[in-house]
PDB file of N, CA and C in Angstrom:
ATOM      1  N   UNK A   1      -9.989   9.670 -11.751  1.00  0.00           N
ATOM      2  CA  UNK A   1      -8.741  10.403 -11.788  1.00  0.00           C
ATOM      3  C   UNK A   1      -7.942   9.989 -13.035  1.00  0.00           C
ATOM      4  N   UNK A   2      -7.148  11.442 -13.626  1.00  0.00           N
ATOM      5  CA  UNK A   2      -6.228  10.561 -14.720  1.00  0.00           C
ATOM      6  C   UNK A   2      -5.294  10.569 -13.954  1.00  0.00           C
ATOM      7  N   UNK A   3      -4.393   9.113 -14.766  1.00  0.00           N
ATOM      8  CA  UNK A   3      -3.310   8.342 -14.285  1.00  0.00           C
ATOM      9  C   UNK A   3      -1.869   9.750 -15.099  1.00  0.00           C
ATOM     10  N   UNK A   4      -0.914   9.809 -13.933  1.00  0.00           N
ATOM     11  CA  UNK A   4      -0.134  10.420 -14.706  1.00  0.00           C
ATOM     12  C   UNK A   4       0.607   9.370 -14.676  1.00  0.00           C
ATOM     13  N   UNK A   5       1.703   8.870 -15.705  1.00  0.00           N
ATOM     14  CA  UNK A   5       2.611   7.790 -15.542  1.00  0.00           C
ATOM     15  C   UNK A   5       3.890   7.991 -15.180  1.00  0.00           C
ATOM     16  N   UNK A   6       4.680   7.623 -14.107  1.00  0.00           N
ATOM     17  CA  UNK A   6       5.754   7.689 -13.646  1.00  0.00           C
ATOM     18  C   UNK A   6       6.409   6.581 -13.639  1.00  0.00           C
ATOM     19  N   UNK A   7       7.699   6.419 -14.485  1.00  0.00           N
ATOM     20  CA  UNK A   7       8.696   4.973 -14.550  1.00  0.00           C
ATOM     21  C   UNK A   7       9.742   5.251 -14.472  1.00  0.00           C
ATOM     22  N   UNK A   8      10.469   4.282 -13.521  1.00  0.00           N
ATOM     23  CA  UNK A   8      11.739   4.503 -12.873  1.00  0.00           C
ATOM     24  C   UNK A   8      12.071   3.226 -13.494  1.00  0.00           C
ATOM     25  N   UNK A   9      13.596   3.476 -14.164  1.00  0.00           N
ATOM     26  CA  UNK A   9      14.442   2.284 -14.148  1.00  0.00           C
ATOM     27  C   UNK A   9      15.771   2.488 -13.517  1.00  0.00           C
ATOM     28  N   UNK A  10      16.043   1.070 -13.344  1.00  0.00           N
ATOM     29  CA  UNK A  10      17.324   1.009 -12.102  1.00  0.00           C
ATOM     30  C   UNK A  10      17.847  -0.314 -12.415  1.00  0.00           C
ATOM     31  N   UNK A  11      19.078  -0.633 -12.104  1.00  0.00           N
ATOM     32  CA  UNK A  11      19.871  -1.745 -12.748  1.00  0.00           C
ATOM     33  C   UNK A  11      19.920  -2.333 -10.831  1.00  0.00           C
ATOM     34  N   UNK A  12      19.798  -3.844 -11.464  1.00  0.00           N
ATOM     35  CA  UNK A  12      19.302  -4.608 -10.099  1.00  0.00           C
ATOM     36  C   UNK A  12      20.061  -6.001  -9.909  1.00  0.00           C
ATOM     37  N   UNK A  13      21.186  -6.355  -9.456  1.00  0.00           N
ATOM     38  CA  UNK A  13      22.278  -6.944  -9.162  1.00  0.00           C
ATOM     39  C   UNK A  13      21.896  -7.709  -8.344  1.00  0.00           C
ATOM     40  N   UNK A  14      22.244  -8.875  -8.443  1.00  0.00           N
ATOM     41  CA  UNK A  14      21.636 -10.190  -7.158  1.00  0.00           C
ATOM     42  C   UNK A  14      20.714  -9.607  -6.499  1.00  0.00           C
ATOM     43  N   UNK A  15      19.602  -8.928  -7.124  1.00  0.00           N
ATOM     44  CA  UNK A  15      19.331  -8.821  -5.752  1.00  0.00           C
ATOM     45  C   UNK A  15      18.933  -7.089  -5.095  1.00  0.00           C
ATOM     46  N   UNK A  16      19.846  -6.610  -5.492  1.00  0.00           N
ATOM     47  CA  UNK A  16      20.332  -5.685  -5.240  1.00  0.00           C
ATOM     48  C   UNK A  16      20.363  -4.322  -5.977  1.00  0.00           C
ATOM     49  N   UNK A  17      20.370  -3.196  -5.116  1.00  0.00           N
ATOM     50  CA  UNK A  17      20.599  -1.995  -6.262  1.00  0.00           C
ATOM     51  C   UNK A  17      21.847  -1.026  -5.687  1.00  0.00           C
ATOM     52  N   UNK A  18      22.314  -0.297  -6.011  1.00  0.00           N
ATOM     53  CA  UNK A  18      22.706   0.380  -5.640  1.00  0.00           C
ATOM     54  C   UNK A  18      22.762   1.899  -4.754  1.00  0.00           C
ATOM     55  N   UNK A  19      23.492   2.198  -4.034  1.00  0.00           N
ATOM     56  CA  UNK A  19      23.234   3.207  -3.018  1.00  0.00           C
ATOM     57  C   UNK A  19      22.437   4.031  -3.669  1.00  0.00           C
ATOM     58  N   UNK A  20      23.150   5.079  -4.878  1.00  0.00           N
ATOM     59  CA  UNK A  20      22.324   5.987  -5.314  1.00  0.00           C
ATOM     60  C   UNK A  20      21.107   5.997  -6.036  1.00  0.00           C
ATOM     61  N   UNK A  21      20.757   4.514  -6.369  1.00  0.00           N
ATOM     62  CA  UNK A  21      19.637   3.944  -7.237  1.00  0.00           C
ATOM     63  C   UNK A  21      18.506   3.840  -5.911  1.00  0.00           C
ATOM     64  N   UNK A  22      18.921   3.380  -4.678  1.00  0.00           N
ATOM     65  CA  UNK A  22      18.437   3.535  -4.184  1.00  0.00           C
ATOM     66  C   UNK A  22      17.657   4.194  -3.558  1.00  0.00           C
ATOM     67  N   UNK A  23      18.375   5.763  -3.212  1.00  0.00           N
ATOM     68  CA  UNK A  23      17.919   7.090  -2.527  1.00  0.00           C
ATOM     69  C   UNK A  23      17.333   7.541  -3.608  1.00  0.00           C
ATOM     70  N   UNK A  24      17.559   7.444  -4.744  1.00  0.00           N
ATOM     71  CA  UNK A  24      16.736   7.697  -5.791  1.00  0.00           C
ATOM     72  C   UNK A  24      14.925   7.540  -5.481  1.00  0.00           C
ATOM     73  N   UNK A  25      15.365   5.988  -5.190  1.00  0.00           N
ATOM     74  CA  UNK A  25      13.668   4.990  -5.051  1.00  0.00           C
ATOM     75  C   UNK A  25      12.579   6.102  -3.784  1.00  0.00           C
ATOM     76  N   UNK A  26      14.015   5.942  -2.922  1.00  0.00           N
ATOM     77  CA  UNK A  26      12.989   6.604  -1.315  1.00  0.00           C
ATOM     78  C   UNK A  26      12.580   7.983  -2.113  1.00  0.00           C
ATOM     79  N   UNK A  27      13.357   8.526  -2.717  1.00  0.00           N
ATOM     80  CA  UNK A  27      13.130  10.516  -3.086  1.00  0.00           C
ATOM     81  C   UNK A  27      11.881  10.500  -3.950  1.00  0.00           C
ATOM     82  N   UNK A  28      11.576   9.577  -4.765  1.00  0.00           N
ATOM     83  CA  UNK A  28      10.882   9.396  -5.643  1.00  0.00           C
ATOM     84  C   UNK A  28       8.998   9.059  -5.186  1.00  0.00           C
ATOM     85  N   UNK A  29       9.429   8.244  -3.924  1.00  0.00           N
ATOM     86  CA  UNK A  29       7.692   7.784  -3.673  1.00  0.00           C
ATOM     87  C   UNK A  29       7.392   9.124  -2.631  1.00  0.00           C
ATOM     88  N   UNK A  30       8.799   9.499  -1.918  1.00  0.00           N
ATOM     89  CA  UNK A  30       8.203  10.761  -1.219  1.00  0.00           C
ATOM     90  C   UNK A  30       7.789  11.903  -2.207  1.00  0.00           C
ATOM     91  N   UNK A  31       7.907  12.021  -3.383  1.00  0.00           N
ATOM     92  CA  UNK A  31       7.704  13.200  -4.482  1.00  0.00           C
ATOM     93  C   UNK A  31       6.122  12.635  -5.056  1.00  0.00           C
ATOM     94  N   UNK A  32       6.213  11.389  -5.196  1.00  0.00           N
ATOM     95  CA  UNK A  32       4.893  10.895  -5.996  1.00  0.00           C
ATOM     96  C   UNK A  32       3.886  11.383  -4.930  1.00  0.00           C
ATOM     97  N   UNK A  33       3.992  10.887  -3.562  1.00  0.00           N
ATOM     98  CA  UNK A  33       3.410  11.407  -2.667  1.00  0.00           C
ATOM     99  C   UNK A  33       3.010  12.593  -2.169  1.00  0.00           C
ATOM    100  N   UNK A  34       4.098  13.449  -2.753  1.00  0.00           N
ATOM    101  CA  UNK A  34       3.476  14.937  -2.610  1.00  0.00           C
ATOM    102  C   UNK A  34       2.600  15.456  -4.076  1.00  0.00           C
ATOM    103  N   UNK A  35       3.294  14.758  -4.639  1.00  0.00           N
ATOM    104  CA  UNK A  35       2.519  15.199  -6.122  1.00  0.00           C
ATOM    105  C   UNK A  35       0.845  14.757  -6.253  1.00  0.00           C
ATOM    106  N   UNK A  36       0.849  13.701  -5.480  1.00  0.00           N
ATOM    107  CA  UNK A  36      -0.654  13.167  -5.340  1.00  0.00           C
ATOM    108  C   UNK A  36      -1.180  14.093  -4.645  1.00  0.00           C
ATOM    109  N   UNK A  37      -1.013  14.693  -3.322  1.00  0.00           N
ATOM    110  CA  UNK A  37      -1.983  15.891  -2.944  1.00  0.00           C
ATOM    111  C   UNK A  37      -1.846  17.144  -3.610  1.00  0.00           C
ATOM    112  N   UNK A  38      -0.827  16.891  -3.878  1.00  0.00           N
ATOM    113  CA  UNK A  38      -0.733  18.368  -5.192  1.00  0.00           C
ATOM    114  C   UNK A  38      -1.789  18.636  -6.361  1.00  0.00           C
ATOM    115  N   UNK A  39      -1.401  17.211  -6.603  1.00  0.00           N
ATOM    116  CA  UNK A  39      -2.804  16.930  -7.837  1.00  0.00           C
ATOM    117  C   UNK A  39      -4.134  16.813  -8.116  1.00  0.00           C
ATOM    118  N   UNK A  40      -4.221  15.774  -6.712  1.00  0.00           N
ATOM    119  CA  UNK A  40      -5.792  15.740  -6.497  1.00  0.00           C
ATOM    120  C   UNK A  40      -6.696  16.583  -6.985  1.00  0.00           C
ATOM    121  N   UNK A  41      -6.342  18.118  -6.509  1.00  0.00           N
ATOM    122  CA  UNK A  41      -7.866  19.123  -7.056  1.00  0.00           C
ATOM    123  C   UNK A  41      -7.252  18.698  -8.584  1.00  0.00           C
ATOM    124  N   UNK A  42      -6.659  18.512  -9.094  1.00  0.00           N
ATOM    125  CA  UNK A  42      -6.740  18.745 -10.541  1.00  0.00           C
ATOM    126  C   UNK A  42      -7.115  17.534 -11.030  1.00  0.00           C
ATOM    127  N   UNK A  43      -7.619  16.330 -10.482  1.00  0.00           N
ATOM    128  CA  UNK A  43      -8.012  15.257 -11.272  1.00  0.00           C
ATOM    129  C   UNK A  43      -6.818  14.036 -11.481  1.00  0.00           C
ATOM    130  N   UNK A  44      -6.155  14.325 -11.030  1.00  0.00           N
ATOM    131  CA  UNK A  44      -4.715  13.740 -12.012  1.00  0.00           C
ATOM    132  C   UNK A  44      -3.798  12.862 -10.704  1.00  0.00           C
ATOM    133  N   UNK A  45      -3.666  11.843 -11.128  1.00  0.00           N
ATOM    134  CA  UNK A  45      -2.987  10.848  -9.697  1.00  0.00           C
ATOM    135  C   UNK A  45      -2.013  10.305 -10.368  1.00  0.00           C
ATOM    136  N   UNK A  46      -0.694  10.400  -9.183  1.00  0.00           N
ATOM    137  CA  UNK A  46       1.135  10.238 -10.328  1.00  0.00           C
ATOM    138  C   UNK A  46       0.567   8.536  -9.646  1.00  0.00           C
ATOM    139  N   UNK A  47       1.094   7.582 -10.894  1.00  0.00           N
ATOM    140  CA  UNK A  47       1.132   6.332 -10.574  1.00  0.00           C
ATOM    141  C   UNK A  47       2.606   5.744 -11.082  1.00  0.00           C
ATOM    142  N   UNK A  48       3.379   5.439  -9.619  1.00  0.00           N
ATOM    143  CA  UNK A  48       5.104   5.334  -9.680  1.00  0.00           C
ATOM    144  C   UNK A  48       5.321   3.816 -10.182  1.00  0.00           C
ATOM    145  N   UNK A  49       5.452   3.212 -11.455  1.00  0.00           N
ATOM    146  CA  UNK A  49       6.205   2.390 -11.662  1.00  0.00           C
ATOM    147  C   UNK A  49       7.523   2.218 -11.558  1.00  0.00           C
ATOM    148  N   UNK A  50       7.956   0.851 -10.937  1.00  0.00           N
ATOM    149  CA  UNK A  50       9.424   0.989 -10.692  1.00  0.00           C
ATOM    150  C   UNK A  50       9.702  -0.251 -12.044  1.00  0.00           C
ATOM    151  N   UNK A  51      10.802  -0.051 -12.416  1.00  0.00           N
ATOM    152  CA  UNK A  51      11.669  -1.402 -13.274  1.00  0.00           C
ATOM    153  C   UNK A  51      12.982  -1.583 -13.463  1.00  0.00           C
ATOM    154  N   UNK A  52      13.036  -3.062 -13.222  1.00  0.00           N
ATOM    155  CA  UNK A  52      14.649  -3.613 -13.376  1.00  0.00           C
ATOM    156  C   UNK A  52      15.300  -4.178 -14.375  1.00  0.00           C
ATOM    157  N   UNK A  53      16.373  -3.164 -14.647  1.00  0.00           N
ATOM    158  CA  UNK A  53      17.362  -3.562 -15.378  1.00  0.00           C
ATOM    159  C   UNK A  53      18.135  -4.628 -15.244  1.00  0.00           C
ATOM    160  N   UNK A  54      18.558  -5.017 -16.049  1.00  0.00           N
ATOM    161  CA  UNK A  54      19.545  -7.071 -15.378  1.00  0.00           C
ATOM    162  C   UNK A  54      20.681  -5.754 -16.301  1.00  0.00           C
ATOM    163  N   UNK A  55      22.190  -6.927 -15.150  1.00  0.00           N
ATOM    164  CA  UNK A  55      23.379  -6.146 -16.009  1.00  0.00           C
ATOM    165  C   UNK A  55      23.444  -6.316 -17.459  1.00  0.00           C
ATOM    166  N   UNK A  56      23.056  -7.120 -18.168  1.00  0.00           N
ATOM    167  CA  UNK A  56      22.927  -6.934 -19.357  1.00  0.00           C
ATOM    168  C   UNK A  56      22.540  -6.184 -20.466  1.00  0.00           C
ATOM    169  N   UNK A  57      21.358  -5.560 -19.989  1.00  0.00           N
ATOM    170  CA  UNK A  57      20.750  -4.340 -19.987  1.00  0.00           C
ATOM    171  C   UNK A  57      21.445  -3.076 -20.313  1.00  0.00           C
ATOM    172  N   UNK A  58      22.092  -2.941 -19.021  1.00  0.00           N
ATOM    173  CA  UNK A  58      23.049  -2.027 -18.008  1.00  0.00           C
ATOM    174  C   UNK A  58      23.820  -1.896 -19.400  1.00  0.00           C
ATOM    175  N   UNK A  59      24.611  -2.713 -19.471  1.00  0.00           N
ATOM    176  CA  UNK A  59      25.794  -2.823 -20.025  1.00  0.00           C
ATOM    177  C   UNK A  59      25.461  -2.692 -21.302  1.00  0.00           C
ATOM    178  N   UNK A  60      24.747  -2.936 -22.109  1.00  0.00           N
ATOM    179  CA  UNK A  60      24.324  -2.302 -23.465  1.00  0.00           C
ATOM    180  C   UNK A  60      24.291  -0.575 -23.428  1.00  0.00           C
ATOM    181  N   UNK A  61      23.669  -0.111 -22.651  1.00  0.00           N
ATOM    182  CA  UNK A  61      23.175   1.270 -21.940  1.00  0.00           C
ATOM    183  C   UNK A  61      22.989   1.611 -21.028  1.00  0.00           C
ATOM    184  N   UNK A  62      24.116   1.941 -20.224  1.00  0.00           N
ATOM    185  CA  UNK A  62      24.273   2.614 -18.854  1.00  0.00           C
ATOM    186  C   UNK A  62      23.320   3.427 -18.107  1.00  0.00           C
ATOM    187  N   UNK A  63      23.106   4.543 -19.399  1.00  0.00           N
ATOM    188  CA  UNK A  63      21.964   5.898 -18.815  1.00  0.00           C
ATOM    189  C   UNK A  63      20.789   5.120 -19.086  1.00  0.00           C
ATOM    190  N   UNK A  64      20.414   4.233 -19.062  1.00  0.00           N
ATOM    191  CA  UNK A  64      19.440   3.675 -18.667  1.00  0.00           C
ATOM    192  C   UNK A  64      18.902   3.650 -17.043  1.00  0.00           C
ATOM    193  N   UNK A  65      20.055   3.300 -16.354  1.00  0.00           N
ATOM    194  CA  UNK A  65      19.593   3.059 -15.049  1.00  0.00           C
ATOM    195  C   UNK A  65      19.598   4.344 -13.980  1.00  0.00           C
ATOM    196  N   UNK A  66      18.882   4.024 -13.412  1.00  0.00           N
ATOM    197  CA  UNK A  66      18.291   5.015 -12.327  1.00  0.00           C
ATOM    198  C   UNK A  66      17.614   5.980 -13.311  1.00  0.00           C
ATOM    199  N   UNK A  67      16.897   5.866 -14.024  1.00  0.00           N
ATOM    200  CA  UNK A  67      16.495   7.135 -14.930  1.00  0.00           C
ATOM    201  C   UNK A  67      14.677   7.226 -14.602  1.00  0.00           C
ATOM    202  N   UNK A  68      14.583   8.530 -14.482  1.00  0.00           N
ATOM    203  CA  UNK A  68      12.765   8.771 -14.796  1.00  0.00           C
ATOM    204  C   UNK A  68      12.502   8.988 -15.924  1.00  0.00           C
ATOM    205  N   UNK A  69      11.323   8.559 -16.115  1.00  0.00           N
ATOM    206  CA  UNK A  69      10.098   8.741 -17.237  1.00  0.00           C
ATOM    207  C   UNK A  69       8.846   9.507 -16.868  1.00  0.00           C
ATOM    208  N   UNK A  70       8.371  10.450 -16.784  1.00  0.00           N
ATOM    209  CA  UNK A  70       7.206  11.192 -16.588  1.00  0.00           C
ATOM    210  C   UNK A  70       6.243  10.836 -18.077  1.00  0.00           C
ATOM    211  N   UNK A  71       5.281  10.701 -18.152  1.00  0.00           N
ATOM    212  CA  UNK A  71       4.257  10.241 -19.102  1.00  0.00           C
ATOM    213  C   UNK A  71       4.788   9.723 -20.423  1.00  0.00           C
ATOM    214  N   UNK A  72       5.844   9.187 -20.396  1.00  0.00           N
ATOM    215  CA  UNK A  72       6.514   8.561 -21.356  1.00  0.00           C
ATOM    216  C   UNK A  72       7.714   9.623 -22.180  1.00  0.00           C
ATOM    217  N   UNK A  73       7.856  10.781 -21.209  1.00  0.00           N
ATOM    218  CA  UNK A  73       9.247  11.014 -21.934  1.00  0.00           C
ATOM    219  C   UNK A  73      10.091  11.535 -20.108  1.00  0.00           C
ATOM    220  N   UNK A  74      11.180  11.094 -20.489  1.00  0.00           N
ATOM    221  CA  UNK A  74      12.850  11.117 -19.775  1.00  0.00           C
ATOM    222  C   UNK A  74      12.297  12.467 -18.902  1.00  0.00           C
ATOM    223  N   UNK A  75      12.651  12.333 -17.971  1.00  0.00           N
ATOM    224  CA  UNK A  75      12.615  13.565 -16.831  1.00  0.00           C
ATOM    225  C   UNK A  75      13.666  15.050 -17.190  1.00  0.00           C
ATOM    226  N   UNK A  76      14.569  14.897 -17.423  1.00  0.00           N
ATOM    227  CA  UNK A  76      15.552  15.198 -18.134  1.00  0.00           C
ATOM    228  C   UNK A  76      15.375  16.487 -19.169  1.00  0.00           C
ATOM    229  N   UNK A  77      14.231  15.874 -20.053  1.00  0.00           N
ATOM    230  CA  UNK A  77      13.511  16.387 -21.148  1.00  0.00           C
ATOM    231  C   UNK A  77      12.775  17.772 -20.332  1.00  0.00           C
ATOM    232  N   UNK A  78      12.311  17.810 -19.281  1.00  0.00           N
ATOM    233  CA  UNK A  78      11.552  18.459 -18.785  1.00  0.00           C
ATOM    234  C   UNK A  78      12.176  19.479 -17.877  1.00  0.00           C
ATOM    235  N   UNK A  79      13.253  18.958 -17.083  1.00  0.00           N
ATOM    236  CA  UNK A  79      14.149  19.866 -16.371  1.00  0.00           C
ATOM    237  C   UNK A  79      15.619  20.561 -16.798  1.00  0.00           C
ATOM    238  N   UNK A  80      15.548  19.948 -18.064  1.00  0.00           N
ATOM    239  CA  UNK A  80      17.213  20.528 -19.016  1.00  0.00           C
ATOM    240  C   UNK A  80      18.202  20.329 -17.872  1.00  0.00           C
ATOM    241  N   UNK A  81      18.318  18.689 -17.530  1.00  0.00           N
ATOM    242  CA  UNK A  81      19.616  18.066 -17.382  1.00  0.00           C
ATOM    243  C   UNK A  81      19.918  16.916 -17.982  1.00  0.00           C
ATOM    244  N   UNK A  82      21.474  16.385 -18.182  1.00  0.00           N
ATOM    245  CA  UNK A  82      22.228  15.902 -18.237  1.00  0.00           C
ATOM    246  C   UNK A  82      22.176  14.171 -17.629  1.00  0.00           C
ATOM    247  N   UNK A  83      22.092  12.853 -17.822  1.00  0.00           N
ATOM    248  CA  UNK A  83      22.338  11.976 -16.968  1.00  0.00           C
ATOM    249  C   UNK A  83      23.834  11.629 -16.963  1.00  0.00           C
ATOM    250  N   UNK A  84      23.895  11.324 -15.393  1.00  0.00           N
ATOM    251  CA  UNK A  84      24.976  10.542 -15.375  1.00  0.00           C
ATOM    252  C   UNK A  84      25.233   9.195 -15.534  1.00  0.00           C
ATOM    253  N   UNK A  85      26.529   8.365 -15.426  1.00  0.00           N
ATOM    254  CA  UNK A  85      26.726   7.074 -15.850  1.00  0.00           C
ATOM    255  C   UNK A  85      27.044   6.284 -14.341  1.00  0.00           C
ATOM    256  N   UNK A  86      26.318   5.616 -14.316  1.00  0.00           N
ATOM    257  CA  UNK A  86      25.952   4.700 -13.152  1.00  0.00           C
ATOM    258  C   UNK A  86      27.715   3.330 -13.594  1.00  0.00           C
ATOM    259  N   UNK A  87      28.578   3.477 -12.003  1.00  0.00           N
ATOM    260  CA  UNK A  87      29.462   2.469 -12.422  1.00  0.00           C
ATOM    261  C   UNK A  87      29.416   1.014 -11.386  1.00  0.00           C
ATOM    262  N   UNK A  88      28.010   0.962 -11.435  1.00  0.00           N
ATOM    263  CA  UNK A  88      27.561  -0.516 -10.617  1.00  0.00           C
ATOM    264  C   UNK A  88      27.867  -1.500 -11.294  1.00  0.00           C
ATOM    265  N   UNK A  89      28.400  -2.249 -12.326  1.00  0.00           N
ATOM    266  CA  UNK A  89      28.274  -3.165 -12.345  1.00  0.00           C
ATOM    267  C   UNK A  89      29.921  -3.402 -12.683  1.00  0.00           C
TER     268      UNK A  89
END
């Protein structure tokens, strides 16, 4: 199977993420999950990387967090939206 690449970043606080970073996470493996039987006949399996931002991060670049990556470009790119600014920290 090819690997499709899926990367999520999210800013991660003691510990912790935030509400909407969160529902993000759950929406995301239920989508990878449909996308995998979606895909299957076609060869192609979504593989969901997750990664954490430290506030430091964050705080250099906000729209960083909670953001997708589909095969190495911004989700964004693909659906003609906008990110918003995450005020977790």
């Amino acid at each position: 199977m090819k690997p499709m690449q899926i990367l999520w970043k999210r800013l991660v606080k003691g510990g912790e993420t935030c509400t909407r970073c969160g529902d993000t996470g759950r929406e995301l493996e239920t989508a990878v999950a449909k996308l995998a039987v979606a895909l299957r006949p076609l060869g192609i399996e979504p593989v969901l990387e997750t990664q954490e931002i430290d506030e430091a991060a964050f705080k250099a670049n906000t729209s960083e967090s909670n953001r997708v990556w589909i095969a190495g470009k911004p989700i964004e790119e693909s659906v003609y939206v906008s990110c918003s600014t995450n005020q977790f920290a």
